[in-house]
C-alpha atoms as a PDB file:
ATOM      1  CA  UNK A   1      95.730   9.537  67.733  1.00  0.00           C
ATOM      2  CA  UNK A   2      96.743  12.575  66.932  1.00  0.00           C
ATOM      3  CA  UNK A   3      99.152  14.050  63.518  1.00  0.00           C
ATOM      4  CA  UNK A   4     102.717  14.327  64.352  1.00  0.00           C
ATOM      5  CA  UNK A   5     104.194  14.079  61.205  1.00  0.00           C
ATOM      6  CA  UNK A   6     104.335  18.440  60.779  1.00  0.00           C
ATOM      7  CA  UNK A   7     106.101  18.708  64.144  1.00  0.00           C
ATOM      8  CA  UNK A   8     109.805  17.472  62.957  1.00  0.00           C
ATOM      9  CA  UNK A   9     110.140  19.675  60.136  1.00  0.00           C
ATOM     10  CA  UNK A  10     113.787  18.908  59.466  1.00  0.00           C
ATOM     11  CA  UNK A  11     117.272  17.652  61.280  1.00  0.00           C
ATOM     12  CA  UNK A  12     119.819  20.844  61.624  1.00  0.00           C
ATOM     13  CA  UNK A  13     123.118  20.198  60.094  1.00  0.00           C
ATOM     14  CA  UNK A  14     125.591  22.096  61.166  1.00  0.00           C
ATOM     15  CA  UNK A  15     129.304  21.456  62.490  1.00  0.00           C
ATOM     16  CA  UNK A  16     128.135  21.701  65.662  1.00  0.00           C
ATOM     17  CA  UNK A  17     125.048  19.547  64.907  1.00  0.00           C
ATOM     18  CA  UNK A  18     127.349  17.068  63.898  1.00  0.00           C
ATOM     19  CA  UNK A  19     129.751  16.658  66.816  1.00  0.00           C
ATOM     20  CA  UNK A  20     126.923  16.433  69.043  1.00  0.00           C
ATOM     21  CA  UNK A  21     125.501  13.533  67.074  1.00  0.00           C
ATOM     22  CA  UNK A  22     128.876  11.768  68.362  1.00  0.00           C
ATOM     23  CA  UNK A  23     127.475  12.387  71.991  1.00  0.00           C
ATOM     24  CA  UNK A  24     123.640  10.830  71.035  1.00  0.00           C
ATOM     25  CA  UNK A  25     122.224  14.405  71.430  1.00  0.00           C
ATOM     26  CA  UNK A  26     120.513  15.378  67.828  1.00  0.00           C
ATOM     27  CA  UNK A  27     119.130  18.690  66.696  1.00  0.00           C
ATOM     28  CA  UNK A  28     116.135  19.075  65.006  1.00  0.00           C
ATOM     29  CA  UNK A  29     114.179  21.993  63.543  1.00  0.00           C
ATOM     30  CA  UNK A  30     110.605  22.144  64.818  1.00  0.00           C
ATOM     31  CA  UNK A  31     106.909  23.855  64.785  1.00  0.00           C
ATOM     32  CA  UNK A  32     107.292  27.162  66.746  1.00  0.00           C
ATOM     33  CA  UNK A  33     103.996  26.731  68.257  1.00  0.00           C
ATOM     34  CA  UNK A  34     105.361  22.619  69.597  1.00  0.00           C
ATOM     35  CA  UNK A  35     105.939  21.341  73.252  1.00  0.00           C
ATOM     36  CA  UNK A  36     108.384  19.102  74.216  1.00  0.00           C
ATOM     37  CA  UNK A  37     106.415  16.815  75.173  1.00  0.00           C
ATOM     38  CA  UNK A  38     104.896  16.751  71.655  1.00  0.00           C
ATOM     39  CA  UNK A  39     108.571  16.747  70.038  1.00  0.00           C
ATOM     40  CA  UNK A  40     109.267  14.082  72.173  1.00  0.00           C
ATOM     41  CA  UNK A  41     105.839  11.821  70.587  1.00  0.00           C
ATOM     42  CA  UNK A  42     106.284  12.883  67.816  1.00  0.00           C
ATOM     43  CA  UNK A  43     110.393  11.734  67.668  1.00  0.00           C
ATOM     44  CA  UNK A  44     109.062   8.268  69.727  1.00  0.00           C
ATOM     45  CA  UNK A  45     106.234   8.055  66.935  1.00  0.00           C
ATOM     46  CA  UNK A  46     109.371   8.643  63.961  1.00  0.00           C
ATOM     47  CA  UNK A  47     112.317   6.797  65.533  1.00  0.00           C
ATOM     48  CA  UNK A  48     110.419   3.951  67.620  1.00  0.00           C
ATOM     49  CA  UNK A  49     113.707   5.310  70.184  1.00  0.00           C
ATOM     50  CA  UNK A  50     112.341   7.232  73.627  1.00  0.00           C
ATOM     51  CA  UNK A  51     114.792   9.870  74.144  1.00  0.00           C
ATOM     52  CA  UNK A  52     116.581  10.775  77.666  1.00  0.00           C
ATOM     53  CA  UNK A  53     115.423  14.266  77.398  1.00  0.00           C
ATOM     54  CA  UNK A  54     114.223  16.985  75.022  1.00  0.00           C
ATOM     55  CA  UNK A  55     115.673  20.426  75.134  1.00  0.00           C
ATOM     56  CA  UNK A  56     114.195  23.395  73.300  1.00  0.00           C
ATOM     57  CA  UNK A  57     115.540  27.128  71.937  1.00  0.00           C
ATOM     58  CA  UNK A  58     113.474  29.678  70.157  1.00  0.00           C
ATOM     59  CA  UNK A  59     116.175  31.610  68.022  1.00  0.00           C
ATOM     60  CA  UNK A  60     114.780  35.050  67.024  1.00  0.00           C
ATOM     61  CA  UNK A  61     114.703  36.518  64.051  1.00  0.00           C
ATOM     62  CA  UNK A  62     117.250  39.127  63.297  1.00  0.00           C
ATOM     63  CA  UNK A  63     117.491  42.226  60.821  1.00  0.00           C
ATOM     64  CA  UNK A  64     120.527  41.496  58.260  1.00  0.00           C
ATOM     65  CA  UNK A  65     122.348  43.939  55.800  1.00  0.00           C
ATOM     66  CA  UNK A  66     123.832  42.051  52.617  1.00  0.00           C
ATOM     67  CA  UNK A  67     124.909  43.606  49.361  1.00  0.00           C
ATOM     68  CA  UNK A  68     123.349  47.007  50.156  1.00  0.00           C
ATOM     69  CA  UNK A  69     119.813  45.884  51.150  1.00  0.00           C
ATOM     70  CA  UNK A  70     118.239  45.454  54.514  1.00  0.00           C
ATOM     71  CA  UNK A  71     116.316  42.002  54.792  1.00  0.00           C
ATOM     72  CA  UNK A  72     115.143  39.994  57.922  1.00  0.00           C
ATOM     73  CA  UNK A  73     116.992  36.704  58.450  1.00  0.00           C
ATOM     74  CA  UNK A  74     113.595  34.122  59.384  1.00  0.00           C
ATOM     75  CA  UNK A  75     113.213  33.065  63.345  1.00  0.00           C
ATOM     76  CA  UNK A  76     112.630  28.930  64.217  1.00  0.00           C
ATOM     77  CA  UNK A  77     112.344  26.743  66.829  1.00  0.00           C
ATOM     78  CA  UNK A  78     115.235  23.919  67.462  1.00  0.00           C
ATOM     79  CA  UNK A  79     114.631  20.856  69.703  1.00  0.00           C
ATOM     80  CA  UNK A  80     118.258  19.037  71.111  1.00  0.00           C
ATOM     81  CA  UNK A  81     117.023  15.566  71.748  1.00  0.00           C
ATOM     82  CA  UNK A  82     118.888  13.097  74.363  1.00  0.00           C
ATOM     83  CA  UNK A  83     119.301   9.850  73.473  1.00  0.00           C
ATOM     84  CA  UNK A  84     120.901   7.092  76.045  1.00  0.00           C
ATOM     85  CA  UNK A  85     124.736   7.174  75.272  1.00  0.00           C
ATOM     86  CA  UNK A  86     125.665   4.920  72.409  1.00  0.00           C
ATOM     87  CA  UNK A  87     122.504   4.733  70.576  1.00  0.00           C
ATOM     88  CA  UNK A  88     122.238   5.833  67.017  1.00  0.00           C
ATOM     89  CA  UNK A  89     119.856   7.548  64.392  1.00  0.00           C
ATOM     90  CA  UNK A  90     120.542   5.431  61.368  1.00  0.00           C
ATOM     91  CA  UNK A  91     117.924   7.442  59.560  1.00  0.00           C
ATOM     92  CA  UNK A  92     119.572  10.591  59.662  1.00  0.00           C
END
């Protein structure tokens, strides 16, 4: 069996993160170069939980100007994984 520990690279917390948690649908950040259907092992191999469905969005990276200097504001990969309704991440 394959590695799928580098594939979940980290839950995104945001507000809206949050309230979706509420609804058993959680966001993680991912490998830009991963499937769903290896986000979804990968979260099975994690969470021991199979997941309704798995969702992906590629958010580009943008150009930024703060304080005077131009910079590039990083691109990643977020998976929105759907969990049957009530169920829980205690690990989170």
């Amino acid at each position: 069996m394959q590695d799928l520990t580098h594939i979940l690279i980290r839950p995104h917390v945001t507000e809206k993160a949050s309230l979706s948690a509420e609804k058993s649908v959680y966001v993680f950040e991912v490998d830009p170069r991963t499937t769903k259907g290896a986000v979804e092992k990968a979260f099975i191999d994690k969470y021991k939980i199979t997941p309704l469905k798995v969702r992906s969005v590629t958010i580009p990276s943008k150009n930024v100007f703060v304080r005077g200097k131009v910079g590039k504001k990083a691109g990643y990969k977020k998976a929105y994984i759907y969990l049957k309704k009530g169920t829980k991440l205690e690990t989170l």
